[in-house]
N, C-alpha and C. Protein backbone atom coordinates (compact mmCIF):
# COMPACT_ATOMS: atom_id res chain seq x y z
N UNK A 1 1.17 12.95 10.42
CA UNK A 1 -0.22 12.90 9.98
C UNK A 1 -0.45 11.72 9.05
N UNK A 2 -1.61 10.90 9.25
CA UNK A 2 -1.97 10.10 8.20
C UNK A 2 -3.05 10.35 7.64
N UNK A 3 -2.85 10.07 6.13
CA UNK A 3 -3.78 10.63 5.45
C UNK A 3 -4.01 9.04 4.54
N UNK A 4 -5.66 9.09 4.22
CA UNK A 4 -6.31 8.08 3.56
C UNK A 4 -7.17 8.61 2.34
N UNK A 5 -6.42 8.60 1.47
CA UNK A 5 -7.08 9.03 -0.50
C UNK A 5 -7.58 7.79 -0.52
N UNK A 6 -9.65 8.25 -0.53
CA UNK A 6 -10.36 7.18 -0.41
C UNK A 6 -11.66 7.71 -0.79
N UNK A 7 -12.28 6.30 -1.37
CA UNK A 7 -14.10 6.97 -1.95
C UNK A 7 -14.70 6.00 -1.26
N UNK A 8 -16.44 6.95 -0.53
CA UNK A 8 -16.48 6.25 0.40
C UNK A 8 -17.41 4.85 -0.25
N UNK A 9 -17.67 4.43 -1.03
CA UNK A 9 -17.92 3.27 -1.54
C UNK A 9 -17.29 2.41 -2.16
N UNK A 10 -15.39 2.53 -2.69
CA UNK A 10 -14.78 1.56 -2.57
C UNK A 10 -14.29 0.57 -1.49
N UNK A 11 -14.50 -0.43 -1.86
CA UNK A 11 -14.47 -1.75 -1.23
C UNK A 11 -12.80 -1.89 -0.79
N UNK A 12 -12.02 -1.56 -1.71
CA UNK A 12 -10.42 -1.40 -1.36
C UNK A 12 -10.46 -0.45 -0.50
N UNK A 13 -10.84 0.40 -0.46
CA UNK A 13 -10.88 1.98 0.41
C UNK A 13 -11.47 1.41 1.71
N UNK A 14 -12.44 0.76 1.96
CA UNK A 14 -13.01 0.26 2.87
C UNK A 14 -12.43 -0.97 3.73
N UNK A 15 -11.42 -1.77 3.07
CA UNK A 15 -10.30 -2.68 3.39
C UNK A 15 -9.29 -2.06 4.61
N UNK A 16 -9.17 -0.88 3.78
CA UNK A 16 -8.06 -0.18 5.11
C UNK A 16 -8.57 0.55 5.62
N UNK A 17 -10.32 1.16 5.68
CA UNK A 17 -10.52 1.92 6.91
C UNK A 17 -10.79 1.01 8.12
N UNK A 18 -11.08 -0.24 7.39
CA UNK A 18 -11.35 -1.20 8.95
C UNK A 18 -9.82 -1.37 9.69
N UNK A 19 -8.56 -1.92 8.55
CA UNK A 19 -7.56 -1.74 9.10
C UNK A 19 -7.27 -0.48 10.09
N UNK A 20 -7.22 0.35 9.98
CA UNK A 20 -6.57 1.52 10.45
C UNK A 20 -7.70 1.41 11.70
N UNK A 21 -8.81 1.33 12.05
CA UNK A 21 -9.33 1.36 12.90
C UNK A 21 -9.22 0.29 14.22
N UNK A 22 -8.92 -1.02 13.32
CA UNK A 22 -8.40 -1.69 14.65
C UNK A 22 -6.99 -1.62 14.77
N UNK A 23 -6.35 -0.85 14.23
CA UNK A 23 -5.17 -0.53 14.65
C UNK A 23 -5.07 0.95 15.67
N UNK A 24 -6.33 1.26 15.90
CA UNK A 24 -6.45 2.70 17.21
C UNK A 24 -6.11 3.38 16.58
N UNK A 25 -5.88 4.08 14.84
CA UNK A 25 -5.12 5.02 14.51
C UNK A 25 -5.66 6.04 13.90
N UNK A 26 -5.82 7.59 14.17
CA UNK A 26 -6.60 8.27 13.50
C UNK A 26 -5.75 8.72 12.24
N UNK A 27 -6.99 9.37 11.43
CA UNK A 27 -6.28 9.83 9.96
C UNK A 27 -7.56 11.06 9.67
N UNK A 28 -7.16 11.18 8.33
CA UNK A 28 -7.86 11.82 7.93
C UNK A 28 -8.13 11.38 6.54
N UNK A 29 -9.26 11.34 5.85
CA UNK A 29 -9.90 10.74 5.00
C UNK A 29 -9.86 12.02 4.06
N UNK A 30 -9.51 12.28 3.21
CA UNK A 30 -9.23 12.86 1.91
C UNK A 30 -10.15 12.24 0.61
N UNK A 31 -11.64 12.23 0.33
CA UNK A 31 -12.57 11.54 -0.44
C UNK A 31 -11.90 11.88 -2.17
N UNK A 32 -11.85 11.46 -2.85
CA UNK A 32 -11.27 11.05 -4.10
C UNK A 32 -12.72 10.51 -5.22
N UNK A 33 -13.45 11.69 -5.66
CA UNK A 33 -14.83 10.84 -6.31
C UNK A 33 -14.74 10.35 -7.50
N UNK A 34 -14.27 9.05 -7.69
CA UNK A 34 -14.64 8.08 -8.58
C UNK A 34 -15.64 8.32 -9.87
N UNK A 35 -17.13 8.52 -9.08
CA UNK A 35 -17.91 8.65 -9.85
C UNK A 35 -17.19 10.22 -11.17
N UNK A 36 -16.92 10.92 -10.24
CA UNK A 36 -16.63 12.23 -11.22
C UNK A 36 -14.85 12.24 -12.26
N UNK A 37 -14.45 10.71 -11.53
CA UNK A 37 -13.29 11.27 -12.33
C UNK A 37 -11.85 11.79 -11.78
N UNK A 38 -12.50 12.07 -10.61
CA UNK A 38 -11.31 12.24 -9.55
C UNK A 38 -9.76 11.57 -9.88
N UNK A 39 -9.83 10.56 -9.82
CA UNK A 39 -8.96 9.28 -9.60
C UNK A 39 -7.59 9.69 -10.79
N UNK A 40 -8.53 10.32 -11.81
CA UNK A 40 -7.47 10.36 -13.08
C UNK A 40 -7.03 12.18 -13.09
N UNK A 41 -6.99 12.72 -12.26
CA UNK A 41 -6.92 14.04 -12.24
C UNK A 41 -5.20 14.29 -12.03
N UNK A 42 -4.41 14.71 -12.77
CA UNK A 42 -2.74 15.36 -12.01
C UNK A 42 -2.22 15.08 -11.01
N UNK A 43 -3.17 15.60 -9.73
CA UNK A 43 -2.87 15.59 -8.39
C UNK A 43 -2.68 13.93 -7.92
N UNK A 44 -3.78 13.22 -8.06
CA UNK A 44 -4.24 11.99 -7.76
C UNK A 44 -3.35 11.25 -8.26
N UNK A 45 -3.39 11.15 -9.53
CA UNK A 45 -2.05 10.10 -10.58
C UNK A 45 -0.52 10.54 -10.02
N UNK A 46 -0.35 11.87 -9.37
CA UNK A 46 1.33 11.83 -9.25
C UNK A 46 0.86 10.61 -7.40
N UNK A 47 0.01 10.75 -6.85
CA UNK A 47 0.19 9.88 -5.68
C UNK A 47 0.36 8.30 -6.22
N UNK A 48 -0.83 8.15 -7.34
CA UNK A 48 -0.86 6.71 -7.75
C UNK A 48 -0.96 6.36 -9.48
N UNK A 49 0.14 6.29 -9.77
CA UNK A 49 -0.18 6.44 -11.60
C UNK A 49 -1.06 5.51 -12.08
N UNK A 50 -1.42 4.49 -11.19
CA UNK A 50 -2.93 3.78 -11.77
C UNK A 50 -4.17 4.18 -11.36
N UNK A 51 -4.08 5.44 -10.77
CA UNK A 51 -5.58 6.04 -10.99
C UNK A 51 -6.46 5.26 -10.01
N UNK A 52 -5.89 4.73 -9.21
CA UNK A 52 -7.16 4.05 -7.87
C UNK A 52 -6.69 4.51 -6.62
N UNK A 53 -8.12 3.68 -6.10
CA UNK A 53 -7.78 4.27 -4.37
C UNK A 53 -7.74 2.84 -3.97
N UNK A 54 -7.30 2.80 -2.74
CA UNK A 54 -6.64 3.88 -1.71
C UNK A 54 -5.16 4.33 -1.77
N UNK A 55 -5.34 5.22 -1.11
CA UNK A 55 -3.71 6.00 -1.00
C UNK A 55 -3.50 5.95 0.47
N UNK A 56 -2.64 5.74 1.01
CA UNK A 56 -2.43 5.71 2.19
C UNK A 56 -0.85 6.31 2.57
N UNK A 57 -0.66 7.68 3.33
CA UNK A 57 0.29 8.46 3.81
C UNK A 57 0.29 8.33 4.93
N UNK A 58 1.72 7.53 5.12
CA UNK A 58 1.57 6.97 6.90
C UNK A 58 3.19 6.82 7.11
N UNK A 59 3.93 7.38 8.35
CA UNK A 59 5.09 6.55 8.65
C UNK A 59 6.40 7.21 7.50
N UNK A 60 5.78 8.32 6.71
CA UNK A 60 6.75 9.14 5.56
C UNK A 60 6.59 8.12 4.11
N UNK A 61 5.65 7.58 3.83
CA UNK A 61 5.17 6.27 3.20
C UNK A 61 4.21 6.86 2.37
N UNK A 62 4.13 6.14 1.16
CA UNK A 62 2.79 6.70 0.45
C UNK A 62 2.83 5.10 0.20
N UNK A 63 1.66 4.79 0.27
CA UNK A 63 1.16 3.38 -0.20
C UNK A 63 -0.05 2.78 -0.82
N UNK A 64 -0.23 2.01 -1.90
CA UNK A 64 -1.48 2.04 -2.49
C UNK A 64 -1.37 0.53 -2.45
N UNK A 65 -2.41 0.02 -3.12
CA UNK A 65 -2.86 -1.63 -3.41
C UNK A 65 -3.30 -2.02 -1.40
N UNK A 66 -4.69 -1.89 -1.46
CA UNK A 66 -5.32 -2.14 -0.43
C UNK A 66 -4.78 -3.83 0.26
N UNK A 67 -4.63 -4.51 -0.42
CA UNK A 67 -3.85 -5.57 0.55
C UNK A 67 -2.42 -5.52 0.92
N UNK A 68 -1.73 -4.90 0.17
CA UNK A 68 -0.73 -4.99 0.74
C UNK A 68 -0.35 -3.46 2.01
N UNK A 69 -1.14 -2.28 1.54
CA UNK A 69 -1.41 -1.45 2.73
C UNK A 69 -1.79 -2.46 4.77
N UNK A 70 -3.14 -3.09 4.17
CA UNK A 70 -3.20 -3.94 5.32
C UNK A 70 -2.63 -4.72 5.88
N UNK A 71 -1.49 -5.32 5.18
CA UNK A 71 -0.39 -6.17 5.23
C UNK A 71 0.66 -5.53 6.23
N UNK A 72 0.79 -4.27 5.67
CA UNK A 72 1.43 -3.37 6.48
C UNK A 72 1.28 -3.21 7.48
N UNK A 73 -0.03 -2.66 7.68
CA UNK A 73 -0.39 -2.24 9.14
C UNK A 73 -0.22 -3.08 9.83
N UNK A 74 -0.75 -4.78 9.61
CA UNK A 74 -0.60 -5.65 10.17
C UNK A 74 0.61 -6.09 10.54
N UNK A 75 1.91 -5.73 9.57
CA UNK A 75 3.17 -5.94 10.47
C UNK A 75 3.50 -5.02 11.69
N UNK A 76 3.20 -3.73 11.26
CA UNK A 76 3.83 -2.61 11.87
C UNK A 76 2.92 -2.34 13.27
N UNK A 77 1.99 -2.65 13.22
CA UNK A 77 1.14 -2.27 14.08
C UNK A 77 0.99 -3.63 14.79
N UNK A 78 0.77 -4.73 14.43
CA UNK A 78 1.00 -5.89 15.42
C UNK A 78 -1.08 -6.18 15.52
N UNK A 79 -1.75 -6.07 14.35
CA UNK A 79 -3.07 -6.74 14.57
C UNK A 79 -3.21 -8.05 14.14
N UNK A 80 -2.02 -8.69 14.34
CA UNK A 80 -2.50 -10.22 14.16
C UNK A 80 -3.57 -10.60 12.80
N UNK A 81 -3.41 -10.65 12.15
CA UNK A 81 -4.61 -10.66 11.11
C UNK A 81 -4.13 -11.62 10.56
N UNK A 82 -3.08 -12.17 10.70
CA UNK A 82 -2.39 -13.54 9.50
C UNK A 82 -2.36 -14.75 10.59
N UNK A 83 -2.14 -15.72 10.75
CA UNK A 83 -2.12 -16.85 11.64
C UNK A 83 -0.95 -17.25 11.73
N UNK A 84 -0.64 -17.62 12.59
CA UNK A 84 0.94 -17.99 13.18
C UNK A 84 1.06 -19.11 11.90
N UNK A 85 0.48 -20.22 12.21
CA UNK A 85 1.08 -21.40 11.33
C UNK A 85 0.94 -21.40 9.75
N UNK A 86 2.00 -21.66 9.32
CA UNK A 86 1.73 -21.41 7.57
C UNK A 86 0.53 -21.54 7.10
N UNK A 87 -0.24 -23.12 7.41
CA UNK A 87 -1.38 -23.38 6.95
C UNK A 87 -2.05 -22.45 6.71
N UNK A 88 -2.15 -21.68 7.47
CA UNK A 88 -3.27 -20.93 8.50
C UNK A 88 -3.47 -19.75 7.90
N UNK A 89 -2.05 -19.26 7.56
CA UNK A 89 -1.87 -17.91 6.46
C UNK A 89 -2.02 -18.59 5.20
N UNK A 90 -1.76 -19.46 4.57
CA UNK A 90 -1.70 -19.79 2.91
C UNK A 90 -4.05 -19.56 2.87
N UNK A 91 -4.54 -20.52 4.31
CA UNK A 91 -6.33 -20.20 3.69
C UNK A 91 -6.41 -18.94 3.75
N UNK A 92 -5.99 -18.22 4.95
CA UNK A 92 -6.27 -17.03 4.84
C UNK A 92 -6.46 -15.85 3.83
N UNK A 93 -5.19 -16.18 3.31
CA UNK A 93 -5.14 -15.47 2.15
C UNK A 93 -5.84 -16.04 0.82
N UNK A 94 -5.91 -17.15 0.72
CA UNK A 94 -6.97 -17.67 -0.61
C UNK A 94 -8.07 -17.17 -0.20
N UNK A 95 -8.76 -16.90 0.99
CA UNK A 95 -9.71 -16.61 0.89
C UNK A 95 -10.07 -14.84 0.25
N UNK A 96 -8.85 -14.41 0.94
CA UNK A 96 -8.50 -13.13 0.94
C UNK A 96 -9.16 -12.71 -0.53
N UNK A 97 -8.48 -13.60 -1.06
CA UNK A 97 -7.72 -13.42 -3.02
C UNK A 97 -8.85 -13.73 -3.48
N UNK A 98 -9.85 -14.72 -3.30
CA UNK A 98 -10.97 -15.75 -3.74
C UNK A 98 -11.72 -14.25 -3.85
N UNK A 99 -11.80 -13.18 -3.11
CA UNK A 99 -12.46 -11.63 -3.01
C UNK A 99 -11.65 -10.62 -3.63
N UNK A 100 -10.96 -10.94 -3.30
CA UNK A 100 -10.10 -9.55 -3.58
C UNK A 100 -9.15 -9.54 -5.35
N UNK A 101 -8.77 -10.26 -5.25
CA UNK A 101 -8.77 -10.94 -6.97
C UNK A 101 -9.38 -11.77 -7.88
N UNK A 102 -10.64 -12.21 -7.72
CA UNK A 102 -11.03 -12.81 -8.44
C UNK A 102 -12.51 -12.07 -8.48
N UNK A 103 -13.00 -11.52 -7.26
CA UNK A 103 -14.54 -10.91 -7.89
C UNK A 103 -14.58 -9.43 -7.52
N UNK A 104 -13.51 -8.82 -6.95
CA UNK A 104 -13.46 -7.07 -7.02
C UNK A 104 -13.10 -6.53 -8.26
N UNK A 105 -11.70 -7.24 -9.24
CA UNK A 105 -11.92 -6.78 -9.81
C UNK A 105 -12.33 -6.55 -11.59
N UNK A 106 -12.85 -7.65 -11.33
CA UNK A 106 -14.22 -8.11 -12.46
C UNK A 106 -15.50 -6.58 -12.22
N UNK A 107 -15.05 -6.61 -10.63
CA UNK A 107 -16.46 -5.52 -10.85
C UNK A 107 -16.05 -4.05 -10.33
N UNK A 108 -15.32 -4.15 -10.26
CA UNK A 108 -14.71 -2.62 -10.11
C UNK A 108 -15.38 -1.94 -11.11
N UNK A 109 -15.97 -0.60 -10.71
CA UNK A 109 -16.37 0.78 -11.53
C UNK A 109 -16.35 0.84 -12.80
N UNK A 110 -14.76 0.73 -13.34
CA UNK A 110 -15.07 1.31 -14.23
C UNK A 110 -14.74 -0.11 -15.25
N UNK A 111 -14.47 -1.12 -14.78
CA UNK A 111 -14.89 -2.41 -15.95
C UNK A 111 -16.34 -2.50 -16.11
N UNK A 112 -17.36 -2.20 -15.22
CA UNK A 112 -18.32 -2.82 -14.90
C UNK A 112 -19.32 -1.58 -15.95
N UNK A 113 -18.39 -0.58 -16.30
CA UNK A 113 -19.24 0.75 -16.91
C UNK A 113 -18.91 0.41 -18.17
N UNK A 114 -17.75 0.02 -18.78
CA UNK A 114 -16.87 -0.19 -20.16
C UNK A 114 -17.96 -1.50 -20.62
N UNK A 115 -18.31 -2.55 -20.15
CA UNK A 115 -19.10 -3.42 -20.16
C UNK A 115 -20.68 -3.07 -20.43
N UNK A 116 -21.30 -1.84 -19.71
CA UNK A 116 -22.33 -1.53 -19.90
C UNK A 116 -22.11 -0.99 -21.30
N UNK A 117 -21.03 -0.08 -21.28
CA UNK A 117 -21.70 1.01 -22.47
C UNK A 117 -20.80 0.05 -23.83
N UNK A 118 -19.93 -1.02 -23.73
CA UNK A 118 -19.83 -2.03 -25.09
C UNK A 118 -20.68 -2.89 -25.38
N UNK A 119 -22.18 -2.74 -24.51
CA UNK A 119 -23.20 -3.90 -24.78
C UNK A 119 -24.25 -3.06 -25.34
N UNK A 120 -23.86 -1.66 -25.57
CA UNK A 120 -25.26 -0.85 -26.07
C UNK A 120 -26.26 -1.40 -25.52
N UNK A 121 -26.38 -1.21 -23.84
CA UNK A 121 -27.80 -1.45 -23.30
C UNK A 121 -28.07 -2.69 -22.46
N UNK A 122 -27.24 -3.90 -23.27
CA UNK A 122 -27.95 -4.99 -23.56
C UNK A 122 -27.50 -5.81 -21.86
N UNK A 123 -26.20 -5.32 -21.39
CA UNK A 123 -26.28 -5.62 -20.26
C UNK A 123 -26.11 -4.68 -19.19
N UNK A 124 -26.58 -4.56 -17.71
CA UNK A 124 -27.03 -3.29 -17.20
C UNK A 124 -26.19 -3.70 -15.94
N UNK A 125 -25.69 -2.56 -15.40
CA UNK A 125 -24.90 -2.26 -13.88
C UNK A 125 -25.09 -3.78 -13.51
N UNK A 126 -26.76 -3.49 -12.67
CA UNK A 126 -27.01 -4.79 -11.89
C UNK A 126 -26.67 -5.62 -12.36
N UNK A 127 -27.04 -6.59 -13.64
CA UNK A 127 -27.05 -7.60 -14.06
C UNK A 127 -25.67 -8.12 -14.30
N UNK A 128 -24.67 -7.06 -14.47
CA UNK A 128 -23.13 -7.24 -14.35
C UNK A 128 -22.66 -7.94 -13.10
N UNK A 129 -23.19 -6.84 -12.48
CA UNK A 129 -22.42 -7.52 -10.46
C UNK A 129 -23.18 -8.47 -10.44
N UNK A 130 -24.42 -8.53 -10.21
CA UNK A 130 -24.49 -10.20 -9.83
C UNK A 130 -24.22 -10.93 -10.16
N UNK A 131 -23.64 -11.21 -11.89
CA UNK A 131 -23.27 -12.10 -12.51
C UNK A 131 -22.23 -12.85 -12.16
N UNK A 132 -21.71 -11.72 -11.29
CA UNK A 132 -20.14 -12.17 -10.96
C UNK A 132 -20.19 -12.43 -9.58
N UNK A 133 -20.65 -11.31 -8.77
CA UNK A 133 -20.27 -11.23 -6.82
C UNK A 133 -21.22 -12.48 -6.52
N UNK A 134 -22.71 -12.97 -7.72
CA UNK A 134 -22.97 -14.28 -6.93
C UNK A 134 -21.87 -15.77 -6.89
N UNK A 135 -21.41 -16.66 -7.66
CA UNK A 135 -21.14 -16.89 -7.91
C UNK A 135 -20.12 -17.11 -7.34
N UNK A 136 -19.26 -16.11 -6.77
CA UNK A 136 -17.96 -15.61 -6.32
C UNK A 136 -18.30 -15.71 -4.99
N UNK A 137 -19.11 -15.31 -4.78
CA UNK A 137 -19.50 -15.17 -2.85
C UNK A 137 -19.93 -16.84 -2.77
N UNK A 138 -20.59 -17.42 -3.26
CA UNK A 138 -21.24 -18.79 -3.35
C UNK A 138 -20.02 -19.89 -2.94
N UNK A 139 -19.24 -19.58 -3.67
CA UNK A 139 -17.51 -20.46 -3.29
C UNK A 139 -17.47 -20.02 -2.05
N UNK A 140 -17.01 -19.24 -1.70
CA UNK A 140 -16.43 -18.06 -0.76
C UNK A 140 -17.22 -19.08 0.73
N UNK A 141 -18.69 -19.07 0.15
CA UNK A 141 -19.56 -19.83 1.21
C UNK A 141 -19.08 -21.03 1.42
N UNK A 142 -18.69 -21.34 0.70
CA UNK A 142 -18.46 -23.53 0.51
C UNK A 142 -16.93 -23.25 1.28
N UNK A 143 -16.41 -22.54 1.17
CA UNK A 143 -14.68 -22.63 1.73
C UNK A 143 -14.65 -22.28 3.06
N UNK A 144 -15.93 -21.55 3.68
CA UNK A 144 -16.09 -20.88 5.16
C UNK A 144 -16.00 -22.20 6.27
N UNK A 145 -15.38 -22.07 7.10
CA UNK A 145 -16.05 -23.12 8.11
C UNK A 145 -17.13 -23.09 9.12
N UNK A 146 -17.62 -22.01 8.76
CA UNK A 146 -19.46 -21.52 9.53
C UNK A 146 -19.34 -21.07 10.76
N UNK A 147 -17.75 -20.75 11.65
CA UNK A 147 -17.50 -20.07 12.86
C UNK A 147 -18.25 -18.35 12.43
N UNK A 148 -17.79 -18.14 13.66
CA UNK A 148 -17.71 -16.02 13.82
C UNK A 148 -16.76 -15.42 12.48
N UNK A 149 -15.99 -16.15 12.39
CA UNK A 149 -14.94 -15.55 11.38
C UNK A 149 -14.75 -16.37 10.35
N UNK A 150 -13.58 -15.97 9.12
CA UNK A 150 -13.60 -16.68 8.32
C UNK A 150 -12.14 -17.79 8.32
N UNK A 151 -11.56 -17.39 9.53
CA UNK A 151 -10.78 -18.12 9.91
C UNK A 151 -10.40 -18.37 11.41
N UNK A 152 -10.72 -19.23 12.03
CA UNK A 152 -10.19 -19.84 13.41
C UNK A 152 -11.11 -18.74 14.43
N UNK A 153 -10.71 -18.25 15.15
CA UNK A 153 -11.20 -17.28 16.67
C UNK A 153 -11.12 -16.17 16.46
N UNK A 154 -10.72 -15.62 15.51
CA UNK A 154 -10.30 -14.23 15.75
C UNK A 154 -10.70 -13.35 14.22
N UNK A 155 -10.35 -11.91 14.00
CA UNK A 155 -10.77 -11.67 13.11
C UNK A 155 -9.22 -11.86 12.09
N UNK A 156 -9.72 -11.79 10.90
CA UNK A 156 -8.45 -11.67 9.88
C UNK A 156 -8.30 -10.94 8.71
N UNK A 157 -6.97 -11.17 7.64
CA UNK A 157 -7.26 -10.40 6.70
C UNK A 157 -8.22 -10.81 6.08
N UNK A 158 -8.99 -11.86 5.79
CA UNK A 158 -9.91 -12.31 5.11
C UNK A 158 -11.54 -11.58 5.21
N UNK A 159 -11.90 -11.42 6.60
CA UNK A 159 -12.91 -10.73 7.40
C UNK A 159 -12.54 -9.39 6.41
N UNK A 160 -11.83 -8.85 6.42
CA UNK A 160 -11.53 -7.34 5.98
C UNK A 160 -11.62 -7.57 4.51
N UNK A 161 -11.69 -8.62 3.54
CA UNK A 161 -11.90 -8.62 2.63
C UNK A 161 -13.36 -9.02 2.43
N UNK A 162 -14.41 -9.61 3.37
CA UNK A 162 -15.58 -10.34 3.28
C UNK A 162 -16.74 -9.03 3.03
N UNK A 163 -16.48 -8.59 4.85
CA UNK A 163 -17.15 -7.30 4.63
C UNK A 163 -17.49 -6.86 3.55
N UNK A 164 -16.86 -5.73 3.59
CA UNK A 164 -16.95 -4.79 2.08
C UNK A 164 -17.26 -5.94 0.76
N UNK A 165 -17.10 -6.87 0.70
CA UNK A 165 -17.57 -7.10 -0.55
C UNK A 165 -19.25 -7.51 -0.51
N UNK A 166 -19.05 -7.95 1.07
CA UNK A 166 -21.29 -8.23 0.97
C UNK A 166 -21.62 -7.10 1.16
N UNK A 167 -21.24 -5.77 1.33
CA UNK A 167 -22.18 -4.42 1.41
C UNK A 167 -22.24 -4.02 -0.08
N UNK A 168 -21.22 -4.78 -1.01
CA UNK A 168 -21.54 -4.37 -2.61
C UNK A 168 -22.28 -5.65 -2.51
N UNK A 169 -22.31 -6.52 -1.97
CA UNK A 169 -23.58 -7.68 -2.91
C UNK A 169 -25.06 -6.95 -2.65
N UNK A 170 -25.08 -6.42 -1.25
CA UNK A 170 -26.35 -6.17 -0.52
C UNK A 170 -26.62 -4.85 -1.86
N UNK A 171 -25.49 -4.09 -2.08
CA UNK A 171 -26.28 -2.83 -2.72
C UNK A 171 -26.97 -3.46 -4.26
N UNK A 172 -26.44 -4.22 -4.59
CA UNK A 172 -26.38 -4.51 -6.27
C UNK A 172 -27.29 -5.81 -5.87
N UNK A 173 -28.26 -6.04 -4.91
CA UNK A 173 -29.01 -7.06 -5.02
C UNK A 173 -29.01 -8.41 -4.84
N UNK A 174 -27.83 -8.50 -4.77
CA UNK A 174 -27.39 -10.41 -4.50
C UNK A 174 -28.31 -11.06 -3.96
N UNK A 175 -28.94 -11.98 -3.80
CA UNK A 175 -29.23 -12.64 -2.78
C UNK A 175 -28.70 -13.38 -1.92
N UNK A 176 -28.55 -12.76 -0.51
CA UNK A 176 -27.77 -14.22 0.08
C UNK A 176 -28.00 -15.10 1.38
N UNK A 177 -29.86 -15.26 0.77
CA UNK A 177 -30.09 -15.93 1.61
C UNK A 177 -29.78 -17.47 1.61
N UNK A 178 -29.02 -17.84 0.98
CA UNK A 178 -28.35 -19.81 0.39
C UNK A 178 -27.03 -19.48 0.96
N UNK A 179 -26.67 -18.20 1.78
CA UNK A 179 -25.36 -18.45 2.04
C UNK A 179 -25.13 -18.00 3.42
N UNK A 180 -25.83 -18.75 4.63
CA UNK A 180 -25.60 -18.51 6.19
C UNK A 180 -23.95 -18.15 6.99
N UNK A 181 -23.03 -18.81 6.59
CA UNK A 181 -21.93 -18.66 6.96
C UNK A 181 -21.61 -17.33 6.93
N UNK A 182 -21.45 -16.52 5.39
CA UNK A 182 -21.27 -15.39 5.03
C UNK A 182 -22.16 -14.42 6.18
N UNK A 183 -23.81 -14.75 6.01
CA UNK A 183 -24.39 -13.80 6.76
C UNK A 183 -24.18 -13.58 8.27
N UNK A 184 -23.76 -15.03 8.88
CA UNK A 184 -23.36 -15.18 10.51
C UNK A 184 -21.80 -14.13 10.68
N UNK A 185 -21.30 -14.22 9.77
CA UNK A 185 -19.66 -13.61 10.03
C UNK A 185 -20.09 -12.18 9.80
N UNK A 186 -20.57 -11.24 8.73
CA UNK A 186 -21.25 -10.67 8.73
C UNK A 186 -21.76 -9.69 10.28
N UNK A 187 -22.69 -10.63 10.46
CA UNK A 187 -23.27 -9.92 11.72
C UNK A 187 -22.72 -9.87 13.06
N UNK A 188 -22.02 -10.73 13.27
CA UNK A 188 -20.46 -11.03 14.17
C UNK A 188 -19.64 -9.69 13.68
N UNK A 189 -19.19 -9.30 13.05
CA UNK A 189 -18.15 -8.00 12.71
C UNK A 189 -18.98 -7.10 12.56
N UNK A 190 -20.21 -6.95 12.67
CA UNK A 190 -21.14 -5.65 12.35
C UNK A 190 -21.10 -4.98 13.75
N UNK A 191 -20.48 -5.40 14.86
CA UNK A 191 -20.61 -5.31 16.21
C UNK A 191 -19.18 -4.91 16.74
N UNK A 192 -18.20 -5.30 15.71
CA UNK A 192 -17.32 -4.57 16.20
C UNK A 192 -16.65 -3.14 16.09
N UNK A 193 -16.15 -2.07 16.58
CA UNK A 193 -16.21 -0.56 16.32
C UNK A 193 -15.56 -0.48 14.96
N UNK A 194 -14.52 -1.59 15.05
CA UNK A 194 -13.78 -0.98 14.10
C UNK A 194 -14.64 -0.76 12.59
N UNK A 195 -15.44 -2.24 12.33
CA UNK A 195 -16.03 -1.84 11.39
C UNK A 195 -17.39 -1.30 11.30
N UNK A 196 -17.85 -0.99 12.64
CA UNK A 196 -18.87 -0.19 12.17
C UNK A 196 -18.29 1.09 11.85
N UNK A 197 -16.88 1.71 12.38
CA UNK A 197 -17.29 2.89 11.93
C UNK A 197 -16.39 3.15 10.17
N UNK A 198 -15.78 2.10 9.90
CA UNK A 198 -15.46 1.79 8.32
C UNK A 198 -16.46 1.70 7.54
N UNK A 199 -18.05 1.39 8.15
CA UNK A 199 -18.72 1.31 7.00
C UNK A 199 -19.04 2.93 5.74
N UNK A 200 -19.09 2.64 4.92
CA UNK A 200 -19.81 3.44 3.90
C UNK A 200 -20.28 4.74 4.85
N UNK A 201 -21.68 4.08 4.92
CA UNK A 201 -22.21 5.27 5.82
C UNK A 201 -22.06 6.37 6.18
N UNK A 202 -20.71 5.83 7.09
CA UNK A 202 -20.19 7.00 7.97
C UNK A 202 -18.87 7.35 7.33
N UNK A 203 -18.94 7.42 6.40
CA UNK A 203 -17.57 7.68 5.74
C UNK A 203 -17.82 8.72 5.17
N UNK A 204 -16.73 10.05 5.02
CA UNK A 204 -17.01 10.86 4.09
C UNK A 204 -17.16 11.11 2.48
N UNK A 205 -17.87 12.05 1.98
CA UNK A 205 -17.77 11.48 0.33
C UNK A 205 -17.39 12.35 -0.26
């Protein structure tokens, strides 16, 4: 059985439901609520003593840190998501990182709450994320080469990091209409199963 300790509006959580989906693999989604606190509860911390998601039980495996979970799958399962030639993997992954370390987690939950409530007021949810996911996505745009994907023909780990982070720009307001590349790749993967059915949406909560 595989099991996925996941909330359905993390962006890491959402990293490996696209994984697991183009890998044909069912699971079962085990929701973990963030908002309430979940994350830091006994049960949760003996899976992951840093208190985040995802958790991923696969293969007699417990595994957390959403890129290197996908990393996984991607060896074990054979979805091609890295590019044969070094080059090819070193952008990939900057791009990966350019998202996944440099503007997730600036805005992850609960920095983005510690920030609200040490400004007494003065700076608010929204005005947090955009400060950062614009900015961050704006590069992200300048490094794209304006194909279907964010690298070469095919989809990659990078795509799996793009996604999910424009469905947090779209919720928290971003604008991104100055950034076509993003929105073309975007609507190119909005078409494929795997991630439509990873989105939010349809995810349990």
């Amino acid at each position: 059985m595989i099991r996925l300790f996941d909330f359905w509006r993390s962006s890491a959580s959402y990293r490996v439901r696209i994984a697991l989906g183009l890998a044909g693999l069912d699971w079962d989604s085990v929701p973990v609520d963030l908002v309430e606190g979940a994350q830091q509860s006994p049960e949760h911390l003996a899976r992951n003593p840093q208190g985040l998601v995802p958790v991923l039980e696969i293969d007699g495996l417990r595994l957390t840190q959403s890129l290197a979970i996908v990393e996984y799958l991607d060896e074990t399962r054979s979805l091609g998501l890295m590019p044969e030639a070094a080059v090819g993997r070193a952008r990939v992954r900057a791009l990966a990182q350019a998202i996944a370390v440099d503007i997730h987690p600036v805005c992850n939950l609960r920095v983005a709450k510690h920030a609200v409530t040490q400004s007494g007021g003065v700076i608010t949810m929204e005005g947090w994320m955009r400060a950062f996911i614009t900015p961050g996505l704006a590069a992200v745009e300048t490094l794209l080469e304006g194909g279907d994907y964010c690298h070469g023909t095919r989809i990659s780990l990078a795509d799996l990091c793009l996604v999910p982070q424009v469905y947090n720009a779209r919720r928290w307001g971003v604008d991104l209409d100055g950034m076509p590349k993003i929105r073309r790749i975007e609507a190119v993967l909005a078409e494929v199963p795997a991630f439509a059915a990873a989105h939010p949406d349809r995810t349990p909560k």
